[in-house]
Protein backbone atom coordinates (compact mmCIF):
# COMPACT_ATOMS: atom_id res chain seq x y z
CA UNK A 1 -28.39 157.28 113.17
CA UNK A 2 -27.52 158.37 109.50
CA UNK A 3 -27.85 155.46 107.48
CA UNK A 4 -28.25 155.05 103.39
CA UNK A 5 -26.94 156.79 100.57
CA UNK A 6 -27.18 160.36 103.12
CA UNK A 7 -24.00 159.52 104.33
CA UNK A 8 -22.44 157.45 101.48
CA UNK A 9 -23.89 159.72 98.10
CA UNK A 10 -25.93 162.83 99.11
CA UNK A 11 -23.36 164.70 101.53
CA UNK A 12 -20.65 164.06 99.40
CA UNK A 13 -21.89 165.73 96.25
CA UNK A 14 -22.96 168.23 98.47
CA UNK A 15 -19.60 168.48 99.32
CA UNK A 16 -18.67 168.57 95.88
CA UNK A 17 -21.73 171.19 94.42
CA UNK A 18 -20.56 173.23 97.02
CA UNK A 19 -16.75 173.17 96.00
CA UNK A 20 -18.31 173.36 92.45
CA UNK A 21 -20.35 176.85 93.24
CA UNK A 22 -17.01 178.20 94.54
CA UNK A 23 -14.74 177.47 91.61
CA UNK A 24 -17.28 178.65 89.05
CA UNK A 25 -17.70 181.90 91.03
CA UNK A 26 -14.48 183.09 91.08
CA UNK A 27 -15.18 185.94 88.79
CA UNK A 28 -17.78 187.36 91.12
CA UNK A 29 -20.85 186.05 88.83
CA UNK A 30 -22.85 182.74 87.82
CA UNK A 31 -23.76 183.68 84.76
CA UNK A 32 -25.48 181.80 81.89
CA UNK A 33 -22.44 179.81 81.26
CA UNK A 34 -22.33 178.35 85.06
CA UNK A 35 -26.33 177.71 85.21
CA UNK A 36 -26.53 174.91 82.64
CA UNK A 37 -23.57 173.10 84.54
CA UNK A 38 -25.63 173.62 87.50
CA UNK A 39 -28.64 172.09 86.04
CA UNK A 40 -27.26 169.56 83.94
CA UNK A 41 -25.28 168.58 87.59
CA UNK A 42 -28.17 168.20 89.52
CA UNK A 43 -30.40 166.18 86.53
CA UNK A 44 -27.47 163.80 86.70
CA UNK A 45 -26.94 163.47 90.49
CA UNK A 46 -31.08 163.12 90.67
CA UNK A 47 -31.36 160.35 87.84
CA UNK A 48 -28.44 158.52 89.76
CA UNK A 49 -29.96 158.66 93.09
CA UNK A 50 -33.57 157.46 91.74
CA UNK A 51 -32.05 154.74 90.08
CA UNK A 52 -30.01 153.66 93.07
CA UNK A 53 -32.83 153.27 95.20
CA UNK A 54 -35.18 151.42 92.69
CA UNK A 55 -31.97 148.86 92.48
CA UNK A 56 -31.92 148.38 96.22
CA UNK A 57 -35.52 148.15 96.54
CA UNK A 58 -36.11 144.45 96.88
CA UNK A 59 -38.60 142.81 94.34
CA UNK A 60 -41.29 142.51 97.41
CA UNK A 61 -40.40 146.37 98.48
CA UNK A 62 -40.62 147.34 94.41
CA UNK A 63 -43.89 145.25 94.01
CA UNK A 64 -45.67 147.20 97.18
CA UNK A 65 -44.38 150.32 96.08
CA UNK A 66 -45.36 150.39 91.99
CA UNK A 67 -49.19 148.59 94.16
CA UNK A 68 -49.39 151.49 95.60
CA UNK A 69 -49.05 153.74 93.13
CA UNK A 70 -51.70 152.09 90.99
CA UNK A 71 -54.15 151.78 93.74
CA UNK A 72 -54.14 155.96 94.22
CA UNK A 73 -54.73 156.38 90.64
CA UNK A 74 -57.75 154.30 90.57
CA UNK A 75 -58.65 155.91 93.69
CA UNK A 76 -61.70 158.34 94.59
CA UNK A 77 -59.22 161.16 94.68
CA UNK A 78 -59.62 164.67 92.71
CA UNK A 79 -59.20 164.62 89.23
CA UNK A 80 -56.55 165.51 87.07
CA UNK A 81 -58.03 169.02 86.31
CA UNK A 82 -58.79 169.92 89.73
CA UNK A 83 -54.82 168.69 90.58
CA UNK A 84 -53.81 170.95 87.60
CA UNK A 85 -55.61 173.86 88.97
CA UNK A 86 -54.90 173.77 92.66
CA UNK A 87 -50.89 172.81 90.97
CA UNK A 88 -51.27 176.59 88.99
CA UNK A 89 -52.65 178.42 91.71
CA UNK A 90 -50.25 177.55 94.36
CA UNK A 91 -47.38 178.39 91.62
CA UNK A 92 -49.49 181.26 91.51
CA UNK A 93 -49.41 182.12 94.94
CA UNK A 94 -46.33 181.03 95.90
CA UNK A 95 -45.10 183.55 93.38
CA UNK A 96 -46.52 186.36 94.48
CA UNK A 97 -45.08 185.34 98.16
CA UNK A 98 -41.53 185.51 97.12
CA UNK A 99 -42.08 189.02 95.64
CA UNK A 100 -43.77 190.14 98.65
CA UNK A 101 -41.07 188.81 100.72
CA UNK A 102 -38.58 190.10 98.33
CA UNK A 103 -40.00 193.90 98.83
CA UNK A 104 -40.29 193.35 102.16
CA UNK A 105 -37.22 192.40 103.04
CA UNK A 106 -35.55 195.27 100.87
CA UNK A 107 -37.89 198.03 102.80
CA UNK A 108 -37.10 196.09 105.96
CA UNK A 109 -33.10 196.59 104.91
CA UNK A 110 -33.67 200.51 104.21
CA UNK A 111 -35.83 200.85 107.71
CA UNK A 112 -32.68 199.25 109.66
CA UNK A 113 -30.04 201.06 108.44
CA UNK A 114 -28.78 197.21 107.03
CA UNK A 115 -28.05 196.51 103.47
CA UNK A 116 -30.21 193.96 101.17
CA UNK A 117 -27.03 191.65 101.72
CA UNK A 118 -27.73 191.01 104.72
CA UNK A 119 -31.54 190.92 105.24
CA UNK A 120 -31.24 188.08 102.52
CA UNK A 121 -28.72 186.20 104.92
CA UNK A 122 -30.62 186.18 107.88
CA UNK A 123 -34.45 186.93 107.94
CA UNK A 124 -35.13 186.13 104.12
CA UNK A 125 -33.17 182.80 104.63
CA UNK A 126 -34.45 181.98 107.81
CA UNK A 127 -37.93 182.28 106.71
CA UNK A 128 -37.29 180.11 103.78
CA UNK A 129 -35.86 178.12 105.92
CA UNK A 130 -38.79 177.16 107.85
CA UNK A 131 -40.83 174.33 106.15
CA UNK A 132 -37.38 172.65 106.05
CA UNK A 133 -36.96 173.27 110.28
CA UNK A 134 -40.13 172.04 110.84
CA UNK A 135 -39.83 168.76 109.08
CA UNK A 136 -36.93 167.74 110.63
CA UNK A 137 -38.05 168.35 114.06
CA UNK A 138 -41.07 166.31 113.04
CA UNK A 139 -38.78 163.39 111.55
CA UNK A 140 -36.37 163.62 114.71
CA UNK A 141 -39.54 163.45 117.23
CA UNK A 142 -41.07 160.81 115.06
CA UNK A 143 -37.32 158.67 115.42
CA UNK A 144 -36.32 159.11 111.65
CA UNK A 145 -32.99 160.70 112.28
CA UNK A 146 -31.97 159.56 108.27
CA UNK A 147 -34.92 162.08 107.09
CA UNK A 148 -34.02 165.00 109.06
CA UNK A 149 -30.92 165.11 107.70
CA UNK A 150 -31.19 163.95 104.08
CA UNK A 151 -33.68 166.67 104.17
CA UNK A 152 -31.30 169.08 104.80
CA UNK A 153 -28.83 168.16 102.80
CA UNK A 154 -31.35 167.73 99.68
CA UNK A 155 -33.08 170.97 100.25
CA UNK A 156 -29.15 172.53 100.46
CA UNK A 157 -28.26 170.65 97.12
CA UNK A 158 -31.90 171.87 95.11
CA UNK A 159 -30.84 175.64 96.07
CA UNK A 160 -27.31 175.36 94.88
CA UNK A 161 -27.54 173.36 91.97
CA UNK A 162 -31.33 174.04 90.81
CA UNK A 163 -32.35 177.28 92.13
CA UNK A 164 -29.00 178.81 91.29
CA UNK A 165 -29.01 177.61 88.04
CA UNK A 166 -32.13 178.05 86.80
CA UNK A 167 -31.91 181.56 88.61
CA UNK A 168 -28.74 182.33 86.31
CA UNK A 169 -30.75 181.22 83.02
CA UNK A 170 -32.29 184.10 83.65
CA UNK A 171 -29.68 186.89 84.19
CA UNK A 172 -26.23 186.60 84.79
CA UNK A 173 -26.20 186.82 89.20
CA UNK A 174 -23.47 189.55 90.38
CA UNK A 175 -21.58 188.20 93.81
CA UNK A 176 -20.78 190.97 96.23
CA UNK A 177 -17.06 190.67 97.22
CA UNK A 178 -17.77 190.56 100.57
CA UNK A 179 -20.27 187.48 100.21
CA UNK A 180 -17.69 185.73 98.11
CA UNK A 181 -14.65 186.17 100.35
CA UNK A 182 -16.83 185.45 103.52
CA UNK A 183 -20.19 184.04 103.62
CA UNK A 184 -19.57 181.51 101.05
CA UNK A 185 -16.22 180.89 102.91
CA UNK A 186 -18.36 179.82 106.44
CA UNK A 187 -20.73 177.72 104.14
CA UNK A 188 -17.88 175.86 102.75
CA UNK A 189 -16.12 175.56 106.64
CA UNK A 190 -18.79 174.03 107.74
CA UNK A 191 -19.99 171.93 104.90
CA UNK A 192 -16.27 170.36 105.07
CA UNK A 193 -16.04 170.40 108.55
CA UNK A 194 -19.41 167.94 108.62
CA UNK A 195 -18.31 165.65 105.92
CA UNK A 196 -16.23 163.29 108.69
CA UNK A 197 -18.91 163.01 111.10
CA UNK A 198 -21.36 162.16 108.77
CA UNK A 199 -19.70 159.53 106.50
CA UNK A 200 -17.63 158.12 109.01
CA UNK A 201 -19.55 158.87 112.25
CA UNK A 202 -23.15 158.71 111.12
CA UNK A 203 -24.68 160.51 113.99
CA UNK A 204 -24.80 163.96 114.96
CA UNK A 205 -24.30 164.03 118.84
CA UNK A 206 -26.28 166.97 121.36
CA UNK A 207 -22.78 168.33 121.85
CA UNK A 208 -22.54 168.74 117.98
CA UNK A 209 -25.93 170.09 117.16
CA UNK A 210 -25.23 172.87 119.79
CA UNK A 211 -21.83 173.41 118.75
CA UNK A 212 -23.36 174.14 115.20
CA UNK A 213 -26.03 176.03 116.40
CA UNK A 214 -23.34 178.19 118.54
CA UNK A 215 -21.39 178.64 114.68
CA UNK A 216 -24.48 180.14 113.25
CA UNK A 217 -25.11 182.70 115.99
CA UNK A 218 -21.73 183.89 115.78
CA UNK A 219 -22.13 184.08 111.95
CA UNK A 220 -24.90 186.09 112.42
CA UNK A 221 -23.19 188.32 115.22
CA UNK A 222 -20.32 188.73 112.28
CA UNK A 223 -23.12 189.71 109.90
CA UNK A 224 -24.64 192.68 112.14
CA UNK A 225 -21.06 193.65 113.65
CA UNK A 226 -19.58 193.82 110.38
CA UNK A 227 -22.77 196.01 108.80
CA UNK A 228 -23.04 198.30 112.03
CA UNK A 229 -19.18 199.67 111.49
């Protein structure tokens, strides 16, 4: 079951950031124009959300909560240098992973025959997709149904929104034509297509889940059909 502000707040405004990312990208490009809407979008939407749930926390919930919090930091635990370092070296690290994978996939895409277009759309996004995979199927085994997919849906909203616009701070991003007029085209299908059954519906049924999963295989058949002409 689906319940909270997933159904009610977060899958909307996905809804929205995703309607948003289209309109702004008409002209092929987020550029450094589009990025600070992006960020400023997603500061908003998080300061909103934080503050929604602190206001329906009730005073016992709050109380526990901000007891908590206090009781770690007069904990045992590793101090704030040691947190800063292990915090710079797993930037560090997790750097240098995304440039790997980066050059990977690109000498991947020139082994195959495929272009970087669509290395990035299947096994660079896949593989980033993976912490996000595995912590749903943990939340579904575990019977939180509401965290598997609000953690979805937030992980989808922190690429658009942050990612993207922080990415575009940077360097204006080109669009390929072809990414534009198609890909974004399925990711807006079936971001639409979802809003019903989750803010009305609030479950995801078996028959759904494998109708979904059926949609992304033939996206991906699309991909390699379309490349291989």
């Amino acid at each position: 079951m689906i319940q909270g502000n997933t159904a009610r707040l977060e899958y909307p405004v996905l809804t929205l950031a995703t309607l948003m990312f289209l309109a702004v990208s008409q002209d092929l490009s987020v550029n450094w124009l589009d990025g600070p809407l992006f960020v400023a979008f997603f500061i908003g939407f998080m300061t909103y959300a934080v503050s929604l749930v602190r206001r329906q926390m009730g005073f016992e919930e709050l109380a526990e909560f901000e007891a908590e919090l206090e009781e770690l930091g007069a904990g045992d635990g590793p101090g704030w240098l040691r947190i800063t370092l292990c915090t710079v070296v797993g930037l560090l690290l997790l750097a240098g992973g995304a440039n790997l994978t980066v050059q990977g996939a690109t000498d991947l895409a020139r082994v195959f025959g495929l272009s970087e277009l669509i290395i990035g759309l299947t096994i660079v996004a896949g593989g980033t997709s993976l912490p996000e995979v595995a912590a749903s199927l943990v939340a579904v085994l575990r019977g939180r149904d509401d965290v598997a997919v609000s953690n979805i849906v937030g992980s989808n909203l922190f690429n658009l929104l942050g990612i993207l616009g922080l990415s575009s701070l940077l360097d204006a991003l080109p669009i390929a034509e072809s990414l534009f007029y198609s890909d974004s085209l399925w990711m807006m299908g079936v971001t639409v297509a979802l809003l019903p059954v989750i803010f009305l519906q609030r479950r995801l049924y078996r028959w759904e889940g494998a109708a979904l999963l059926a949609a992304y295989l033939a996206y991906i058949y699309f991909l390699v059909s379309q490349a291989l002409r």
